[in-house]
N, C-alpha and C. Protein backbone atom coordinates (compact mmCIF):
# COMPACT_ATOMS: atom_id res chain seq x y z
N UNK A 1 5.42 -2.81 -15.84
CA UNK A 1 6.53 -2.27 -15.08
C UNK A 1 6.46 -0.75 -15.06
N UNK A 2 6.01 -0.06 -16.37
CA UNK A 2 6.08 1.05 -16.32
C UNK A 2 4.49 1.80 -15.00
N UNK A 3 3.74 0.99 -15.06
CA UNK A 3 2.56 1.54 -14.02
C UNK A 3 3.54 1.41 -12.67
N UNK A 4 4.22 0.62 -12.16
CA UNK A 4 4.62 0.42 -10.86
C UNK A 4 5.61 1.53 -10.76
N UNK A 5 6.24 2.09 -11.71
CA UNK A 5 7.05 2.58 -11.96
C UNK A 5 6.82 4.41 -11.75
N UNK A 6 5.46 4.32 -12.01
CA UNK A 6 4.41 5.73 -12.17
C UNK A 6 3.98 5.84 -10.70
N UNK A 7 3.37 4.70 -10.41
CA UNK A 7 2.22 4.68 -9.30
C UNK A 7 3.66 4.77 -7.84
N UNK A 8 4.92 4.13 -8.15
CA UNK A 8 5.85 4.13 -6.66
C UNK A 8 5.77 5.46 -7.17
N UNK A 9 6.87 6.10 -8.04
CA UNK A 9 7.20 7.53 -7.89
C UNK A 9 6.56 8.58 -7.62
N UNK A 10 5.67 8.36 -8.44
CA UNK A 10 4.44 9.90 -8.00
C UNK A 10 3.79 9.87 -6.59
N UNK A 11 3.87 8.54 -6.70
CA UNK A 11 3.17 8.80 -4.47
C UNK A 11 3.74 9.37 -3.42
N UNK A 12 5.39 9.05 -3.71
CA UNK A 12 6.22 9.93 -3.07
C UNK A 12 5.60 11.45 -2.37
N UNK A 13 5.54 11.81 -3.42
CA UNK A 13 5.00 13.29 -3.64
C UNK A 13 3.82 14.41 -2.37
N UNK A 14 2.61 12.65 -2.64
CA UNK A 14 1.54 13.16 -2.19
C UNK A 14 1.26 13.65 -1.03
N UNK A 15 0.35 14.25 -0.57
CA UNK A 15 0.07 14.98 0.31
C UNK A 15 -1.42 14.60 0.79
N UNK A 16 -2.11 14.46 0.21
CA UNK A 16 -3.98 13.82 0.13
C UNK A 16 -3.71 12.21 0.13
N UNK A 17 -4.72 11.82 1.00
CA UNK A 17 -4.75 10.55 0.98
C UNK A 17 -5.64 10.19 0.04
N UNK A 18 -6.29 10.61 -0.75
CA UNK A 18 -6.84 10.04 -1.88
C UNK A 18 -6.16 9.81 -3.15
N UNK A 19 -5.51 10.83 -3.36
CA UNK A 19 -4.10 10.68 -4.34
C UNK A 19 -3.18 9.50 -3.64
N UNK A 20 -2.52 9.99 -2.61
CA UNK A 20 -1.75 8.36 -2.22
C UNK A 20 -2.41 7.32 -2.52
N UNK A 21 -3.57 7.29 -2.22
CA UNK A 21 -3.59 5.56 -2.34
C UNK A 21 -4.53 5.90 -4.34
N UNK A 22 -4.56 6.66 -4.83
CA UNK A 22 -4.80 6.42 -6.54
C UNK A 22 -3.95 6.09 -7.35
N UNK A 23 -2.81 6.67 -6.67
CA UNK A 23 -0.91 6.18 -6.86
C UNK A 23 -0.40 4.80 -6.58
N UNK A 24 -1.38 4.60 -5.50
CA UNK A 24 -0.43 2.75 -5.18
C UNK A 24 -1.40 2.16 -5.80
N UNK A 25 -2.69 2.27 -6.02
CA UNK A 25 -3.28 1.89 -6.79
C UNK A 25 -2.79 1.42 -8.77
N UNK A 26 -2.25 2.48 -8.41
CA UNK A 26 -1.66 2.41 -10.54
C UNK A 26 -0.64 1.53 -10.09
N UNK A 27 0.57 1.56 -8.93
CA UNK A 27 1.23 0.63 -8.45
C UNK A 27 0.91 -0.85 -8.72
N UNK A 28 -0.02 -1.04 -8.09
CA UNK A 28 -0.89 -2.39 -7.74
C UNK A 28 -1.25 -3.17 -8.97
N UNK A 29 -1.91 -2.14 -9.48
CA UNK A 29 -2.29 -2.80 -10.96
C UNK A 29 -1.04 -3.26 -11.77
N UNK A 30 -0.19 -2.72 -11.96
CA UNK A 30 1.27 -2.97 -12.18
C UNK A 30 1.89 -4.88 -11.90
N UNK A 31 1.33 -5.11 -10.51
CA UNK A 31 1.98 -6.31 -10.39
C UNK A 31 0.37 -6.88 -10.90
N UNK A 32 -0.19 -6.83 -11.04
CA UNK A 32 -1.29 -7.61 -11.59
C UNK A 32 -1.14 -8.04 -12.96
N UNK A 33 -0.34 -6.94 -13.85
CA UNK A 33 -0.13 -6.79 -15.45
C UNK A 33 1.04 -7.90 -15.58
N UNK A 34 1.87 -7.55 -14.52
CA UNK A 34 3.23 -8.87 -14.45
C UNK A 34 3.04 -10.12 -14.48
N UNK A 35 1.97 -10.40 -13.60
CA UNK A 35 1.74 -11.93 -13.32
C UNK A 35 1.08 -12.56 -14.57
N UNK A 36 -0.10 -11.63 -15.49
CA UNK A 36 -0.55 -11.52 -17.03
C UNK A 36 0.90 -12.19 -17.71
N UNK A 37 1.37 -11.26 -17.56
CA UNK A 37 3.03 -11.18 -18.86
C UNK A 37 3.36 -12.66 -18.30
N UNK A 38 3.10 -13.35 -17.34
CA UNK A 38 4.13 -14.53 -16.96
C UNK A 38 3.69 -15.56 -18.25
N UNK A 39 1.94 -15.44 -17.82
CA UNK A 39 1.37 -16.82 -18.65
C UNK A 39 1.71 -18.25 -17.89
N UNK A 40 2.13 -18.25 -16.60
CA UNK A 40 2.08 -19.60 -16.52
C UNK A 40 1.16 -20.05 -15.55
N UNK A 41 0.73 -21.20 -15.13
CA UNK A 41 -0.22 -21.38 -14.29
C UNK A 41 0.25 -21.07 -12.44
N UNK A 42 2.00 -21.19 -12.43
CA UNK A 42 1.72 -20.51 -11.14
C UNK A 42 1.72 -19.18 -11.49
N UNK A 43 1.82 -18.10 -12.15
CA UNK A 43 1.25 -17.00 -12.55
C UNK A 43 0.14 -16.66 -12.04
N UNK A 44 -0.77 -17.42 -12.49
CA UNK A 44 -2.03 -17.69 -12.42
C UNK A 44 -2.71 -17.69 -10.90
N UNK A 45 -2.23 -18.46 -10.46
CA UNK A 45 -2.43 -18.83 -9.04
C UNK A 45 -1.78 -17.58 -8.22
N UNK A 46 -0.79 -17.38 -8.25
CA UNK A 46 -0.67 -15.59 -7.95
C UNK A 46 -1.09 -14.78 -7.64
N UNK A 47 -1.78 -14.69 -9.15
CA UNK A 47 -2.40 -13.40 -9.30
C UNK A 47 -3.75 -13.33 -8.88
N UNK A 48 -4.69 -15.03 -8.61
CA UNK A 48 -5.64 -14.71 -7.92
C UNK A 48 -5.30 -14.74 -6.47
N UNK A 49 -4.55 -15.00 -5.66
CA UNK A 49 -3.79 -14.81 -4.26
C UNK A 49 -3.53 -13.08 -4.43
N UNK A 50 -3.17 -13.06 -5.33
CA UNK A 50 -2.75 -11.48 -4.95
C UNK A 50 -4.19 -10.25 -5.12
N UNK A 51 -5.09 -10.53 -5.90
CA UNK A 51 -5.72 -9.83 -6.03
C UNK A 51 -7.04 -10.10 -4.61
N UNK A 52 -7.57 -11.32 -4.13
CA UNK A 52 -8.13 -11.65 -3.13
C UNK A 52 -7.41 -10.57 -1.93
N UNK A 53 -6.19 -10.83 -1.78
CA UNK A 53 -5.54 -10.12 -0.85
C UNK A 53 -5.22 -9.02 -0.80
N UNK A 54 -5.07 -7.70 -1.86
CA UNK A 54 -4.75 -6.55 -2.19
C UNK A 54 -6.59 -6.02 -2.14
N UNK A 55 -7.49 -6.92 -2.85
CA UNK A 55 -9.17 -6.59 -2.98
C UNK A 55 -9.55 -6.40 -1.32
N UNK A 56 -8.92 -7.43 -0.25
CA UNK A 56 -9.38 -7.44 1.11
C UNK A 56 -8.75 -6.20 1.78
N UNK A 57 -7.26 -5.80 1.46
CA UNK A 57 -6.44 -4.74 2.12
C UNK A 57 -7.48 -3.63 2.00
N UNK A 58 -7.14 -3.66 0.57
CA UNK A 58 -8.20 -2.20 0.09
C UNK A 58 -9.62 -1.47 0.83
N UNK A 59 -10.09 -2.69 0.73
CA UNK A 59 -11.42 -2.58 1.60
C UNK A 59 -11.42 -2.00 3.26
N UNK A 60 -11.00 -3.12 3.55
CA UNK A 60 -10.16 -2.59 4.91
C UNK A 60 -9.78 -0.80 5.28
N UNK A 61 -8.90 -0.81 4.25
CA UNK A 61 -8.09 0.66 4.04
C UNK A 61 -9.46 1.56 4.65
N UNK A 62 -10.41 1.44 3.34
CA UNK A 62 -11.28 2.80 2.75
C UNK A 62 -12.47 2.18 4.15
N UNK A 63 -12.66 1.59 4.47
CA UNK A 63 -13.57 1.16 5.63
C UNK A 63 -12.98 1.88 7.01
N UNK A 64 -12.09 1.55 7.31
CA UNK A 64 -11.09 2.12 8.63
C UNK A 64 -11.41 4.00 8.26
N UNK A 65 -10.86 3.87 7.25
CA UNK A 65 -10.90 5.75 7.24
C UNK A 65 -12.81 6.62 6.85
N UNK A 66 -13.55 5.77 6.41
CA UNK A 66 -14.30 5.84 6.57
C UNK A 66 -15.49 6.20 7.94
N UNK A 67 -14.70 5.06 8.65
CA UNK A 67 -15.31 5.01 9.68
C UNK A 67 -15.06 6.38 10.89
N UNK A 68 -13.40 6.73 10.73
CA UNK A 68 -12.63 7.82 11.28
C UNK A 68 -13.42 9.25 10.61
N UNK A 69 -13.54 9.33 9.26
CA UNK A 69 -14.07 10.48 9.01
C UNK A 69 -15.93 10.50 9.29
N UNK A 70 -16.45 9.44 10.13
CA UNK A 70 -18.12 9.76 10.44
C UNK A 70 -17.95 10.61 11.68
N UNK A 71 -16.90 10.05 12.79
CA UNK A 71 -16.67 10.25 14.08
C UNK A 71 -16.04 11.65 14.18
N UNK A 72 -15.57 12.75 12.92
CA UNK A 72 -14.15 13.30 13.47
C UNK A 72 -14.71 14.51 13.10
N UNK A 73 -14.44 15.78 13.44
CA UNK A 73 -14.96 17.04 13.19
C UNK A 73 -14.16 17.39 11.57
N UNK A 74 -12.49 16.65 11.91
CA UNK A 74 -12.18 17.13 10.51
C UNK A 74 -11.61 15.82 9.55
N UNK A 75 -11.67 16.14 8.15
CA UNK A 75 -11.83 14.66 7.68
C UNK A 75 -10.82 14.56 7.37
N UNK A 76 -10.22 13.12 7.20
CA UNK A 76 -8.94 12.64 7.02
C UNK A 76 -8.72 12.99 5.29
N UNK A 77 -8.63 14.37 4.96
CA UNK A 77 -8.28 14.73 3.64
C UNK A 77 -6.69 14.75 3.43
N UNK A 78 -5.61 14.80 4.09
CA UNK A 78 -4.45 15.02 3.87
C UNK A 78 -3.85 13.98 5.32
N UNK A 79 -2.64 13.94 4.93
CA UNK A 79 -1.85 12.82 5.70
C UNK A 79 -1.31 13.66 6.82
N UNK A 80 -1.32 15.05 6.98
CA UNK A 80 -1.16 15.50 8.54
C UNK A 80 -2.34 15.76 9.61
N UNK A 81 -3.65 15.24 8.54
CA UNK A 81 -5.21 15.27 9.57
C UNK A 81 -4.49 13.32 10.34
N UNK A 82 -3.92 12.80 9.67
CA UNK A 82 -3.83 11.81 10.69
C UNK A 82 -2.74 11.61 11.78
N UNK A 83 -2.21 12.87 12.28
CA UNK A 83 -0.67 13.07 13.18
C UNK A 83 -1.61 13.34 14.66
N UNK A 84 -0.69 12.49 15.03
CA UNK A 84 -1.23 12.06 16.82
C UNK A 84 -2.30 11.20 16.70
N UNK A 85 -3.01 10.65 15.85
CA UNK A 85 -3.96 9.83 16.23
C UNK A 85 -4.05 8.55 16.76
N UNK A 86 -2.21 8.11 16.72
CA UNK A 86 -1.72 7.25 18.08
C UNK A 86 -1.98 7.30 19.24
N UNK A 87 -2.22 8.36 19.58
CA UNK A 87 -2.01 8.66 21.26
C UNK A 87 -4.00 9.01 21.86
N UNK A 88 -4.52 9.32 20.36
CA UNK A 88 -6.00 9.18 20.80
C UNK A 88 -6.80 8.47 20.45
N UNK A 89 -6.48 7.03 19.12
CA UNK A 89 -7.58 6.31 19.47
C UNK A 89 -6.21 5.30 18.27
N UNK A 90 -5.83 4.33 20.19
CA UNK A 90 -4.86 3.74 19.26
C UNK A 90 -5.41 2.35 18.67
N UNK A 91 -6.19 1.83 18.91
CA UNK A 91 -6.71 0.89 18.42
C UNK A 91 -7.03 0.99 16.45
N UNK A 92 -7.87 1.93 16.50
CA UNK A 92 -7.93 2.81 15.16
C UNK A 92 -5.80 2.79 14.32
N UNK A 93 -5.44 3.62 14.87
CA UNK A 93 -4.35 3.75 14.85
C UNK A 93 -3.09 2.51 13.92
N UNK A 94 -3.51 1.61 14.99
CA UNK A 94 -2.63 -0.06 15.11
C UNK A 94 -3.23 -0.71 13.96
N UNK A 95 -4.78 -0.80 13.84
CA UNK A 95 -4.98 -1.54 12.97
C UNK A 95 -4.97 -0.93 11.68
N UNK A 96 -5.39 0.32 11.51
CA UNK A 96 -4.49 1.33 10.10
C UNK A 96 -3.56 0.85 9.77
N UNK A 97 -2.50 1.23 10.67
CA UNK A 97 -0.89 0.80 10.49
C UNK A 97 -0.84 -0.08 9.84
N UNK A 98 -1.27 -1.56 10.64
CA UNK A 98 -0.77 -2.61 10.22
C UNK A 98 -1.34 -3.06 8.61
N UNK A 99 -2.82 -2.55 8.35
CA UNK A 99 -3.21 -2.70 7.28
C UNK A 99 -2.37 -1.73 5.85
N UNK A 100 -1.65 -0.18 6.26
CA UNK A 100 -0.77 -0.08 5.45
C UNK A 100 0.25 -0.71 5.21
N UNK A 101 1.25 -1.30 6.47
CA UNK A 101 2.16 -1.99 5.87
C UNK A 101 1.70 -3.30 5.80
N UNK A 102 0.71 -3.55 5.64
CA UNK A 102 0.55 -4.89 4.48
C UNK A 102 0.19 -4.96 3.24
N UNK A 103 -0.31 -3.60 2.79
CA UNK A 103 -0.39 -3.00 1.51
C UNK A 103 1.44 -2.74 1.11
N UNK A 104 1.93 -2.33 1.88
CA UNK A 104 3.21 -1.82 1.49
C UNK A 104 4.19 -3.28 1.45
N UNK A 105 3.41 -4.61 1.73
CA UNK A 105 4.71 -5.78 1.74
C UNK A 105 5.88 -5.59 2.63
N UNK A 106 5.20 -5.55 3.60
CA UNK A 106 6.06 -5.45 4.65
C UNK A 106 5.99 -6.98 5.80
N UNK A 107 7.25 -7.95 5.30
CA UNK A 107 7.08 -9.24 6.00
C UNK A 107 6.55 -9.39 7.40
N UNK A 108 6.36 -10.14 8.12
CA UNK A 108 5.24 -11.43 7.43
C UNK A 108 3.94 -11.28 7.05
N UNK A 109 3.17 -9.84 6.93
CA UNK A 109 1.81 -9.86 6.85
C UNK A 109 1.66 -10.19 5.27
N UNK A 110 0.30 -10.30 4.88
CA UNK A 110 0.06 -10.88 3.75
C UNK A 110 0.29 -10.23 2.37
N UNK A 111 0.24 -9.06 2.10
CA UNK A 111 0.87 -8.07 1.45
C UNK A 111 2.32 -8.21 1.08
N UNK A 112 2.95 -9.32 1.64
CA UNK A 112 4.60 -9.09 1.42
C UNK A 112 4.28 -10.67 0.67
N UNK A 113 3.28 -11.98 1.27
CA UNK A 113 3.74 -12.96 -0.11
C UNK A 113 2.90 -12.80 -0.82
N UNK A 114 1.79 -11.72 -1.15
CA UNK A 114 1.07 -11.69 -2.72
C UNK A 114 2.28 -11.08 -3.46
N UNK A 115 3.23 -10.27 -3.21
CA UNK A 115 3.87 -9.54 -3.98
C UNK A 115 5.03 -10.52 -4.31
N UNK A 116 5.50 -11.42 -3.23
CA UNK A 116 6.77 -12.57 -3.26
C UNK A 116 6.26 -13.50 -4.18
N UNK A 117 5.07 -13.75 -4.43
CA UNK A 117 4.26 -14.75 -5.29
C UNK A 117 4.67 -14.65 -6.60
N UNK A 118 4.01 -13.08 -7.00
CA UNK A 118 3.92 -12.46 -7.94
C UNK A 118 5.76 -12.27 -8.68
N UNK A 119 6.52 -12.05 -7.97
CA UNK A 119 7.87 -12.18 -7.83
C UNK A 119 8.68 -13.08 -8.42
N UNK A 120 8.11 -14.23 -8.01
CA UNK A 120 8.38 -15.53 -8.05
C UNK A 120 7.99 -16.29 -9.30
N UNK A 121 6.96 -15.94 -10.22
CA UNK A 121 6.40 -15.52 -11.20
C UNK A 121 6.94 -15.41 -12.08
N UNK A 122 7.62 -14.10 -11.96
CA UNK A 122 8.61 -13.71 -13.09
C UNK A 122 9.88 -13.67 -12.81
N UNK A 123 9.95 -14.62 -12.31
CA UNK A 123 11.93 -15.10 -12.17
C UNK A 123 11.34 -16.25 -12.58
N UNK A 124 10.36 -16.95 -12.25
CA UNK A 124 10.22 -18.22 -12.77
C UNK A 124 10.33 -18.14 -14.44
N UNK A 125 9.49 -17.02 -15.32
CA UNK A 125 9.33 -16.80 -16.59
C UNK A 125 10.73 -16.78 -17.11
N UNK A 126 11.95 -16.34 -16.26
CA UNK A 126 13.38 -15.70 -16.83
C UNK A 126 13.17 -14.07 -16.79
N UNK A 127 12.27 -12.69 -16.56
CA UNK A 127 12.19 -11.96 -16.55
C UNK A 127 13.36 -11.23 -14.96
N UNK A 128 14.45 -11.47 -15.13
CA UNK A 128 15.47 -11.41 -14.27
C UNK A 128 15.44 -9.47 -14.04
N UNK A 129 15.87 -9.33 -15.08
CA UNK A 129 15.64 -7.44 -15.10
C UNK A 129 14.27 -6.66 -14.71
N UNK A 130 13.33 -7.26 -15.20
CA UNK A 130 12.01 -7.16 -14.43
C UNK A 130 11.67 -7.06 -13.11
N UNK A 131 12.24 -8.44 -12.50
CA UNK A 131 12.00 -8.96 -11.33
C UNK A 131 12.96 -7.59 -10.29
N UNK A 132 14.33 -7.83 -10.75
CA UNK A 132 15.01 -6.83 -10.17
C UNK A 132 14.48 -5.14 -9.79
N UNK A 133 14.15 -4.92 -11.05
CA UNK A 133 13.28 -3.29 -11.45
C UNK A 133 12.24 -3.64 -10.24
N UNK A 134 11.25 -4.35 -10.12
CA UNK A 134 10.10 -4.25 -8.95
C UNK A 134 10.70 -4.28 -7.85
N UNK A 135 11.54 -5.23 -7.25
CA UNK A 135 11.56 -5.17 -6.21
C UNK A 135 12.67 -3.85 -5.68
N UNK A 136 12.94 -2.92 -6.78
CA UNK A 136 13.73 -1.81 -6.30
C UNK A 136 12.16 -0.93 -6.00
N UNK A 137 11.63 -1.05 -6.97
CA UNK A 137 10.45 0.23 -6.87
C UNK A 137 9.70 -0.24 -5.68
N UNK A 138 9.30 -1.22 -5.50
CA UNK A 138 8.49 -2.19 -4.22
C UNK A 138 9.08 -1.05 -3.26
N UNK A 139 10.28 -1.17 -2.63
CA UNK A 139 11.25 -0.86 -1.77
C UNK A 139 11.24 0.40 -1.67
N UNK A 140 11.00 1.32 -3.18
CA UNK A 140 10.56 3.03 -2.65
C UNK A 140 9.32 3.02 -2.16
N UNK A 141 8.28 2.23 -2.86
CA UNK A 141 6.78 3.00 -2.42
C UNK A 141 6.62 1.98 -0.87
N UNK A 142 7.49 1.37 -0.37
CA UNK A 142 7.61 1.39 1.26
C UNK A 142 8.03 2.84 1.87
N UNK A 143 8.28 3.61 1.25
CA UNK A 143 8.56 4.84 2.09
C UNK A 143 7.36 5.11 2.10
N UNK A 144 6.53 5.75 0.97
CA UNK A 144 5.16 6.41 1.26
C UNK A 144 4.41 5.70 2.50
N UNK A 145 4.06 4.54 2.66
CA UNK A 145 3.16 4.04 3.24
C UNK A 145 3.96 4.46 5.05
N UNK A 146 5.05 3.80 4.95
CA UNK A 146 5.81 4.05 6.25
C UNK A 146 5.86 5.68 6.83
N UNK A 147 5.70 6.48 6.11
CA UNK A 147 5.33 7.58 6.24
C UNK A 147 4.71 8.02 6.64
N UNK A 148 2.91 7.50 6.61
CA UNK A 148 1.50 7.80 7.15
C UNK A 148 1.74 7.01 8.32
N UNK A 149 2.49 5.81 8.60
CA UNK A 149 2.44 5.18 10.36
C UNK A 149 3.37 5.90 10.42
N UNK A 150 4.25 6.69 10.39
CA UNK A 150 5.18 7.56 11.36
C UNK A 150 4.11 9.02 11.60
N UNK A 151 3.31 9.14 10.86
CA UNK A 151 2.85 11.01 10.91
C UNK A 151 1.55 10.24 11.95
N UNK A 152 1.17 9.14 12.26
CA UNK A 152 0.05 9.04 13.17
C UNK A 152 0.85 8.50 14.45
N UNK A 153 1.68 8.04 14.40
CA UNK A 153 2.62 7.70 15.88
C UNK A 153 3.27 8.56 16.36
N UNK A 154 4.11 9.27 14.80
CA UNK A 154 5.44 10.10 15.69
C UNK A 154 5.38 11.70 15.80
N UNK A 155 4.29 12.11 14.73
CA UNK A 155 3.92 13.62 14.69
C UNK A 155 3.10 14.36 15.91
N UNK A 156 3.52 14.95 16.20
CA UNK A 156 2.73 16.03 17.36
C UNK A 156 1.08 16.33 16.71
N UNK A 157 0.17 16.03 17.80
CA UNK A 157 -1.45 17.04 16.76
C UNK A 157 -1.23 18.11 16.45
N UNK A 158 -1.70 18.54 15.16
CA UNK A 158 -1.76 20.10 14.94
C UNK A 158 -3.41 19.60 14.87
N UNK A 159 -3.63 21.49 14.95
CA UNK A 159 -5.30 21.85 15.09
C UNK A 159 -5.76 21.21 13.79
N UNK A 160 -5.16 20.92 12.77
CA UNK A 160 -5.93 20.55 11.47
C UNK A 160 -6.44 18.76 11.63
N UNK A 161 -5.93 18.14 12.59
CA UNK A 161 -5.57 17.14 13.20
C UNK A 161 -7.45 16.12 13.86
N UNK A 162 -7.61 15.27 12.92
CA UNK A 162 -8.86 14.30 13.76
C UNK A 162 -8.95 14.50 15.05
């Protein structure tokens, strides 16, 4: 609880997309440690649903931006190199998006039942205060992510800008 607890708050913060996602990362690991603490076999089952699916996001993630920083004069080092890149390569764009907020558990994509799984888990264990505590922090580090699809949809290009 205390990593989810580290990894939502401090992301807030960030400014570099490598730090953001090293932050949801400590996040992440967090519900992985939970589904551990359950010990039960749907625990179990969970946590390999959740990690298949957080292992595929991930990939995804660093592949997409990968691919953006071969093509781009400037590299996606900070979260205002990705403002306007809606309006110039929205395909890029859409499927970013959607792959952050499925990192961020944002219903119905798959990212929202590895985390409901995991959830489910520890209300099943009796971990009632637990369960509560995540899904408040869950609910902040949806700002960070919602953040990077608003600065590539809703931000004007600046020159520092892909």
């Amino acid at each position: 609880m205390i990593s989810i607890f580290v990894g939502s708050i401090s992301a807030i913060y960030q400014k570099r997309l490598k730090r953001l996602f090293a932050y949801s990362t400590i996040a992440h690991t967090g519900f992985i440690l939970l589904a551990f603490l359950c010990g039960s076999m749907e625990s179990s089952k969970s946590l390999i649903f959740y990690i298949i699916v957080y292992s595929s996001l991930t990939i995804t993630t660093f592949s997409l931006l990968i691919n953006a920083a071969s093509g781009a004069i400037i590299q996606p080092k900070y979260l205002i190199n990705l403002s306007g890149i809606g309006s110039r390569n929205y395909i890029f764009a859409v499927t970013f998006g959607l792959t952050i907020l499925a990192i961020a558990g944002i219903p119905p994509l798959a990212g929202f039942f590895s985390k409901f799984f995991i959830i489910l888990s520890v209300i099943g264990a009796e971990y009632f205060f637990t369960a509560l505590t995540i899904i408040i922090l869950s609910s902040i580090s949806c700002f960070y992510y919602i953040r990077v699809v608003k600065i590539m949809f809703f931000v004007k290009n600046t020159k520092n800008s892909m």
